[in-house]
Structures are given as structure tokens and as C-alpha cells.
PDB file of N, CA and C in Angstrom:
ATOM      1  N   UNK A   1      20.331 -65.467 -69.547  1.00  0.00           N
ATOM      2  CA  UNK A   1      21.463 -64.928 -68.804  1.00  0.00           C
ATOM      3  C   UNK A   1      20.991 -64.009 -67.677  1.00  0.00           C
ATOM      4  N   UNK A   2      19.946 -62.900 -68.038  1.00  0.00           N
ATOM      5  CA  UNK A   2      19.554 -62.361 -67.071  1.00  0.00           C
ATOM      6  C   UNK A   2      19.026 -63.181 -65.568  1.00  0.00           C
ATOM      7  N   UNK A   3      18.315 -64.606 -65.669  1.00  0.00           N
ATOM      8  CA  UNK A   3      17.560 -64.681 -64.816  1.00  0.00           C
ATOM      9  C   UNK A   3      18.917 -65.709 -63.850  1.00  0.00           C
ATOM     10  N   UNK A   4      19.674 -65.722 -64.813  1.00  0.00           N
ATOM     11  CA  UNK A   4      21.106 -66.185 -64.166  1.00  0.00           C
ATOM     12  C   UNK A   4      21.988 -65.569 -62.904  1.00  0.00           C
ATOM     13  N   UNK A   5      22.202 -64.376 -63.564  1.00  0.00           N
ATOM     14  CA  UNK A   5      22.192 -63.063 -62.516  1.00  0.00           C
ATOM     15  C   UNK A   5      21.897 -62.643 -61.534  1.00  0.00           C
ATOM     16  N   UNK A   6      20.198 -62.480 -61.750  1.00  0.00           N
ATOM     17  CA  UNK A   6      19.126 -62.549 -60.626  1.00  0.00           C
ATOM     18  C   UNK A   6      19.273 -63.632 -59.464  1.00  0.00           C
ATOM     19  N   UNK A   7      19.241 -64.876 -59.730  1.00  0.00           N
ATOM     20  CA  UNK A   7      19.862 -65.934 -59.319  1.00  0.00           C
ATOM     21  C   UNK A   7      20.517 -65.615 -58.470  1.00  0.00           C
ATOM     22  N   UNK A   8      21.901 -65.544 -58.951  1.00  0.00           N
ATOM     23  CA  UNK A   8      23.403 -65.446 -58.355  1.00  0.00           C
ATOM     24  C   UNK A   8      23.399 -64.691 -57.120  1.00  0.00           C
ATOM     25  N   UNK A   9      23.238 -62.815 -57.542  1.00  0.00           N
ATOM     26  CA  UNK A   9      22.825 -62.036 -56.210  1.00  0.00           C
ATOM     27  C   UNK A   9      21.436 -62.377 -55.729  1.00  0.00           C
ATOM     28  N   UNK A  10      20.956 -63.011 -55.847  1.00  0.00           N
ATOM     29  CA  UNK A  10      19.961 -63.330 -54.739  1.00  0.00           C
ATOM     30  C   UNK A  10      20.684 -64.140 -53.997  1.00  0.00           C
ATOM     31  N   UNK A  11      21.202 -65.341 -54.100  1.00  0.00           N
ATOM     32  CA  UNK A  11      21.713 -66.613 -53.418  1.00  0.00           C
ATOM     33  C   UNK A  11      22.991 -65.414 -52.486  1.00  0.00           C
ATOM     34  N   UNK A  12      23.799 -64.629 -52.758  1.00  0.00           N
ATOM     35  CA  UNK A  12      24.655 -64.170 -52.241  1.00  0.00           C
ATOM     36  C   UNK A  12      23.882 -63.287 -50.940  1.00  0.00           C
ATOM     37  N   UNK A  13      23.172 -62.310 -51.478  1.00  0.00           N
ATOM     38  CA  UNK A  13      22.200 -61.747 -50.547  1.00  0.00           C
ATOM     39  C   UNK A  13      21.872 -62.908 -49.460  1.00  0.00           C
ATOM     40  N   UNK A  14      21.444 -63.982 -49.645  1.00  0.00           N
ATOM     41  CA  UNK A  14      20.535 -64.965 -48.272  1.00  0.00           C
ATOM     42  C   UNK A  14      21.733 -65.276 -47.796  1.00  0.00           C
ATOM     43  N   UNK A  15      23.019 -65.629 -48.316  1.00  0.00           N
ATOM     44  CA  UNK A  15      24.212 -66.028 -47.967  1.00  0.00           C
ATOM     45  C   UNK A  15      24.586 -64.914 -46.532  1.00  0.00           C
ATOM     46  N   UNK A  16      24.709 -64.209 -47.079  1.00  0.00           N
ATOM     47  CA  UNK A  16      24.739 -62.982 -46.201  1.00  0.00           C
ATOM     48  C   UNK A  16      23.578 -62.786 -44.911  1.00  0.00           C
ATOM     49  N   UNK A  17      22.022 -63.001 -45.321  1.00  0.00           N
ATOM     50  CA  UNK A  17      21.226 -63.103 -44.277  1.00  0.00           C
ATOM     51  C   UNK A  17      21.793 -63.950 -43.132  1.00  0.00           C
ATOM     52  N   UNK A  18      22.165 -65.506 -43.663  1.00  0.00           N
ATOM     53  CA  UNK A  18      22.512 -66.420 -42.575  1.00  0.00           C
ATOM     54  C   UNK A  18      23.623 -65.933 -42.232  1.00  0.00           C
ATOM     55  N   UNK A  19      24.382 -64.995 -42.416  1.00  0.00           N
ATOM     56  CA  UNK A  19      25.683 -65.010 -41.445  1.00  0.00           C
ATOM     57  C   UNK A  19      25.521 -63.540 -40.725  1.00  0.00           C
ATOM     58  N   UNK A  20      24.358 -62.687 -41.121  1.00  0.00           N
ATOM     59  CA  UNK A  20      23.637 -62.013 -40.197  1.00  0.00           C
ATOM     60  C   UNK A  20      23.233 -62.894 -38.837  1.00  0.00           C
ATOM     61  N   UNK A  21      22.752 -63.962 -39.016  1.00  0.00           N
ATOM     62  CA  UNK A  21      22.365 -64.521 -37.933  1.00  0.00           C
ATOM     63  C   UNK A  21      22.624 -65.222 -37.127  1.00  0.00           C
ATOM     64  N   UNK A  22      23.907 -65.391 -37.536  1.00  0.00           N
ATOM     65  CA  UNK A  22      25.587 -66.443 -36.325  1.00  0.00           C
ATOM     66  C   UNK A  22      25.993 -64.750 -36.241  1.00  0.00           C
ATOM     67  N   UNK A  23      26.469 -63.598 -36.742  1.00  0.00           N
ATOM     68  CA  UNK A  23      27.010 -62.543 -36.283  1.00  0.00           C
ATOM     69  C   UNK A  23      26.262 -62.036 -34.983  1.00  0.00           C
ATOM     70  N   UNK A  24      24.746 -62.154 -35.429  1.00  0.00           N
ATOM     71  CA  UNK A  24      24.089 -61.576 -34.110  1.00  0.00           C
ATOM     72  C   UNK A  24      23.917 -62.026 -33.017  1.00  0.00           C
ATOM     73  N   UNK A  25      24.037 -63.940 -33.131  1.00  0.00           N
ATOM     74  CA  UNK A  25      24.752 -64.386 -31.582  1.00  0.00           C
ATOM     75  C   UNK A  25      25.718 -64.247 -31.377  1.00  0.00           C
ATOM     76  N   UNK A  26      26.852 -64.017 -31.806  1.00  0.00           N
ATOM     77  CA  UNK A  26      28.402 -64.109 -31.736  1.00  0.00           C
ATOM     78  C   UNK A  26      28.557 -62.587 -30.524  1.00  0.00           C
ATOM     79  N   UNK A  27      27.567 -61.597 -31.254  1.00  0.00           N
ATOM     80  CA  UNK A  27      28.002 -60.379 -31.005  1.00  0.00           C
ATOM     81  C   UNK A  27      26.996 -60.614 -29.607  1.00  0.00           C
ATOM     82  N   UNK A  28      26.055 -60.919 -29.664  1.00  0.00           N
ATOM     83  CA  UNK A  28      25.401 -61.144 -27.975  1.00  0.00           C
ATOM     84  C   UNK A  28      26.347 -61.720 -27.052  1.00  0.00           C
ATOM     85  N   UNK A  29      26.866 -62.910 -27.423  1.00  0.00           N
ATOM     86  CA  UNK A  29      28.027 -63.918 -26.289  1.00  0.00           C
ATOM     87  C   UNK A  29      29.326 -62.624 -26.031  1.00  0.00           C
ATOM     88  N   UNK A  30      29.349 -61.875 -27.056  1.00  0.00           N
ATOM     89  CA  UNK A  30      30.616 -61.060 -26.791  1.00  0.00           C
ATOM     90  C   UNK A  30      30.104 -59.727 -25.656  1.00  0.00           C
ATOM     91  N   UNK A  31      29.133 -59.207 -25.830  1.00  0.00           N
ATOM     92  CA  UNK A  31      28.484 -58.488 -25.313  1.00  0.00           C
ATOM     93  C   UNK A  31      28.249 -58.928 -23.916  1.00  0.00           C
ATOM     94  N   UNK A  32      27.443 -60.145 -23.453  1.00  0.00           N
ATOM     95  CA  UNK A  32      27.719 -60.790 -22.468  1.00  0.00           C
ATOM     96  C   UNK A  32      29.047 -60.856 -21.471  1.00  0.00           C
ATOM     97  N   UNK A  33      29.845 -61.158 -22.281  1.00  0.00           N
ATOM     98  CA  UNK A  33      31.355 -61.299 -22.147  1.00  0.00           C
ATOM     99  C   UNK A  33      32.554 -60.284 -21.887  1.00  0.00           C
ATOM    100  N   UNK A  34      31.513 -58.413 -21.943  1.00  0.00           N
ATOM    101  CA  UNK A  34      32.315 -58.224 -21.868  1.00  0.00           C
ATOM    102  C   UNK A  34      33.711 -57.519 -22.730  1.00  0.00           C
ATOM    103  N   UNK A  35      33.490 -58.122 -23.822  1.00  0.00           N
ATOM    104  CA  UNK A  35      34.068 -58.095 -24.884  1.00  0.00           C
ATOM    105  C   UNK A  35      34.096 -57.118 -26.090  1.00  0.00           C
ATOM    106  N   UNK A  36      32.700 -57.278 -26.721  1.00  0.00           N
ATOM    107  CA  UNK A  36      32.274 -56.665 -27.501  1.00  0.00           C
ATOM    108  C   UNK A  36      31.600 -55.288 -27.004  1.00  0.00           C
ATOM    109  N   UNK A  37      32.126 -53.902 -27.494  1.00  0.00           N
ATOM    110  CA  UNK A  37      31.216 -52.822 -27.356  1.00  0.00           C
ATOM    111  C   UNK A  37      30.651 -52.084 -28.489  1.00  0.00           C
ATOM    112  N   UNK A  38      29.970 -51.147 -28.145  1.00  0.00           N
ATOM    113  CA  UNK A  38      28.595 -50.903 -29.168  1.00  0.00           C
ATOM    114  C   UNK A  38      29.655 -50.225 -30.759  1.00  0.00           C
ATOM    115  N   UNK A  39      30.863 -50.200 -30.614  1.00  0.00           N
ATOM    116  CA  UNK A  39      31.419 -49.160 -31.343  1.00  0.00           C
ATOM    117  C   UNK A  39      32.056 -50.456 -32.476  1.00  0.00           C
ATOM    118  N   UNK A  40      31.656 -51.967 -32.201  1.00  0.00           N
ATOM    119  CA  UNK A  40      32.148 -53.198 -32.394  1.00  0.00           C
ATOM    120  C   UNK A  40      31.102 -53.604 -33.342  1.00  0.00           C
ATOM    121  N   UNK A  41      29.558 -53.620 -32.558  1.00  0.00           N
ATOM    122  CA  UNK A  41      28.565 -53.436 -33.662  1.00  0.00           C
ATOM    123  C   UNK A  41      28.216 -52.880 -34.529  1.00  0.00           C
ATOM    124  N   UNK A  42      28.803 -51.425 -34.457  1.00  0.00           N
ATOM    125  CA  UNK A  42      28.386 -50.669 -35.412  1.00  0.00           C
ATOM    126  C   UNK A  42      28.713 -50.418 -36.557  1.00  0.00           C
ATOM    127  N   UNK A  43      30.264 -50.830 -36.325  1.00  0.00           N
ATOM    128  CA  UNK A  43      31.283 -51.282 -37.554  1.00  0.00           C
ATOM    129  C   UNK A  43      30.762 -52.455 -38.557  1.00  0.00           C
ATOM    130  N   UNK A  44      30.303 -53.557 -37.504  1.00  0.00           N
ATOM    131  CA  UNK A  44      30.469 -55.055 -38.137  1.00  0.00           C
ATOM    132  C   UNK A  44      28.792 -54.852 -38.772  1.00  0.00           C
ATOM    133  N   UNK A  45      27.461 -53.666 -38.281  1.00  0.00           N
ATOM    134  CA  UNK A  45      26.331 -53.699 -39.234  1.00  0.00           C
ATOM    135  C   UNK A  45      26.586 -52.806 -40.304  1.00  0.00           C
ATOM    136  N   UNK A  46      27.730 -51.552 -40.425  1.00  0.00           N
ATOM    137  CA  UNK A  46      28.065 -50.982 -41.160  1.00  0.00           C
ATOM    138  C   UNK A  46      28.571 -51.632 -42.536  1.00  0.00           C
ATOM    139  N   UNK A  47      29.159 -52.486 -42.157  1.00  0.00           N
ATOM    140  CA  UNK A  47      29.777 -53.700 -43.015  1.00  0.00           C
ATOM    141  C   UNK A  47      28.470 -54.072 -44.029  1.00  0.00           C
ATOM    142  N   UNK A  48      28.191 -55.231 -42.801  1.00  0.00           N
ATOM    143  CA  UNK A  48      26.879 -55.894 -43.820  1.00  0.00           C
ATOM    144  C   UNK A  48      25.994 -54.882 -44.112  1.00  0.00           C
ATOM    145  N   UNK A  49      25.587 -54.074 -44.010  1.00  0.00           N
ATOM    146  CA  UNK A  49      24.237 -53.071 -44.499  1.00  0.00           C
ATOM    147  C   UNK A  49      25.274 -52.681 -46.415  1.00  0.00           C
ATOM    148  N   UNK A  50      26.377 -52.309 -46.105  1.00  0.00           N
ATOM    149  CA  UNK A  50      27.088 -52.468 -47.033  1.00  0.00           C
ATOM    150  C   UNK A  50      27.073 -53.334 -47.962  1.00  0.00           C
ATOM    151  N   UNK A  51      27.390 -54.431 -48.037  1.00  0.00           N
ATOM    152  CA  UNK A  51      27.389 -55.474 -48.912  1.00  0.00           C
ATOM    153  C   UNK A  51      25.704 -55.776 -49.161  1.00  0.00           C
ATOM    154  N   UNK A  52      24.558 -55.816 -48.033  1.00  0.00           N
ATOM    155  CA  UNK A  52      23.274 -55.800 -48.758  1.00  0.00           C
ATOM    156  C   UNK A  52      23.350 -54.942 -49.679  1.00  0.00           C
ATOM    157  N   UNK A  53      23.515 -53.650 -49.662  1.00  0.00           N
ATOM    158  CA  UNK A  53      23.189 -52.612 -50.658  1.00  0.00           C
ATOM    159  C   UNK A  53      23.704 -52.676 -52.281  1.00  0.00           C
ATOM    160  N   UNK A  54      24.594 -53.562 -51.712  1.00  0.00           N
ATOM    161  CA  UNK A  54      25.533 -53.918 -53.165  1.00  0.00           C
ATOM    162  C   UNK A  54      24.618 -54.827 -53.497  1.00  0.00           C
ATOM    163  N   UNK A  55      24.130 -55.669 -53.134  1.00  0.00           N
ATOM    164  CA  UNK A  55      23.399 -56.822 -53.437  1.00  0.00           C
ATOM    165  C   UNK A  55      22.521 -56.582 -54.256  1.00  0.00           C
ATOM    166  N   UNK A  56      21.476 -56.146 -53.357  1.00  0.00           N
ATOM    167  CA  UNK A  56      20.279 -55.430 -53.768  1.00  0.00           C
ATOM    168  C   UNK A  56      20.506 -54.353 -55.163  1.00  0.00           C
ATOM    169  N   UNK A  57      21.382 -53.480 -55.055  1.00  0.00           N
ATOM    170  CA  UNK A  57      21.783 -52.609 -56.671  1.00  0.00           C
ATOM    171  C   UNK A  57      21.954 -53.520 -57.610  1.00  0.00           C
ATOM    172  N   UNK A  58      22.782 -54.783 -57.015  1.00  0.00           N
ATOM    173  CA  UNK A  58      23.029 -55.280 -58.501  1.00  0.00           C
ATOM    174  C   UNK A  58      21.365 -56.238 -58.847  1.00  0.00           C
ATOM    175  N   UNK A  59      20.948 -56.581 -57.766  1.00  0.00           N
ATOM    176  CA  UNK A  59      19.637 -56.934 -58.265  1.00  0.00           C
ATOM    177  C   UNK A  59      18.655 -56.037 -59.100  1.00  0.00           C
ATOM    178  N   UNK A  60      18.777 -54.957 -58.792  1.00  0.00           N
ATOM    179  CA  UNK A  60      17.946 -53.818 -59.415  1.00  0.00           C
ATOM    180  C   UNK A  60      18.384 -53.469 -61.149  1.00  0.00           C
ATOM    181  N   UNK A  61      19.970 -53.760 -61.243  1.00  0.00           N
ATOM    182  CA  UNK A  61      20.273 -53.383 -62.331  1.00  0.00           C
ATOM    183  C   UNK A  61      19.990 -54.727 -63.456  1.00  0.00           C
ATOM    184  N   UNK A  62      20.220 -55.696 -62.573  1.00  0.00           N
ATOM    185  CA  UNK A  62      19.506 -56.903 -62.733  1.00  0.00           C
ATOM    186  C   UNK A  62      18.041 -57.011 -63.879  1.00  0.00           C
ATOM    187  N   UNK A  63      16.946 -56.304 -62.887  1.00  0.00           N
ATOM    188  CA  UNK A  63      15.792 -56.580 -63.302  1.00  0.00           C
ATOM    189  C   UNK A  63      15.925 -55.281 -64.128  1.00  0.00           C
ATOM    190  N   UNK A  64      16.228 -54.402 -64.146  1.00  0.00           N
ATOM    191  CA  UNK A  64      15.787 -53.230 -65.179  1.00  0.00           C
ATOM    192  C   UNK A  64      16.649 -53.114 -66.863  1.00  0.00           C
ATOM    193  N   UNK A  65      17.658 -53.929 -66.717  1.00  0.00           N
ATOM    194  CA  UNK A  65      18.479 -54.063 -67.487  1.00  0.00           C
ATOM    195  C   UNK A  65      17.542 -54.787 -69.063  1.00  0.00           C
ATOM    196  N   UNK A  66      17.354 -54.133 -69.929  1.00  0.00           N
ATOM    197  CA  UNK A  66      16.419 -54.770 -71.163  1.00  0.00           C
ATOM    198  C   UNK A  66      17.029 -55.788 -71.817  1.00  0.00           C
ATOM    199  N   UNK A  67      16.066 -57.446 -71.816  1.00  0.00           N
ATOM    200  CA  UNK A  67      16.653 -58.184 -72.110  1.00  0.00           C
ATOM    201  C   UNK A  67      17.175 -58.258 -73.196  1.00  0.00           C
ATOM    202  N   UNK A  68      18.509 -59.183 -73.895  1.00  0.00           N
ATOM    203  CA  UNK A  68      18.509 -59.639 -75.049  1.00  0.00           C
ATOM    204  C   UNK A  68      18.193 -60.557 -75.504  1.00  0.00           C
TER     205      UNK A  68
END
């Protein structure tokens, strides 16, 4: 069960990497455009730095958690 877990938030974590990486063109074309200002980014890395951290904790509680 544990390595089930581990699993799970990991796959969610990379889930999250790749949409780090359509956000960070999205937010360039907007930037370009005009559109997007820095107060736009800071929100939308505030976000994801967020949900990594969740990620990552539950990975931690993950691995330290003594198996049964």
C-alpha cells in the first residue's frame, strides 16, 4: 500500500511539472501580448509552488510513515 501512495503523488507531482510547462508558454504569449502582468505570474507560481508542496509533504509522509 505504501509504495502505492508513493506512486500516486509522484504521478500527480509530474502531472503538475507538465502543466508547469504549457503555463510557462501560455504566460510568455500573454506577456508578449500585452496581456499578462507580473502580478498574473505571481499568483499563477504562487498556486503551483503550492500544490508542489502538498505533493512533496505527502510524499515525505509517504516514505517516513512505518510500514505495515
Amino acid at each position: 500500500m505504501k509504495n502505492s501512495s508513493i506512486t500516486i503523488t509522484l504521478d500527480r507531482a509530474l502531472e503538475h511539472v507538465d502543466a508547469i510547462e504549457t503555463l510557462g508558454a501560455s504566460l510568455a504569449a500573454g506577456i508578449d501580448a500585452g496581456v499578462v502582468i507580473p502580478d498574473h505570474v505571481h499568483t499563477l507560481m504562487a498556486m503551483v509552488a503550492t500544490q508542489l508542496r502538498g505533493h512533496l509533504e505527502e510524499l515525505k509522509a509517504a516514505l517516513t510513515k512505518p510500514s505495515a
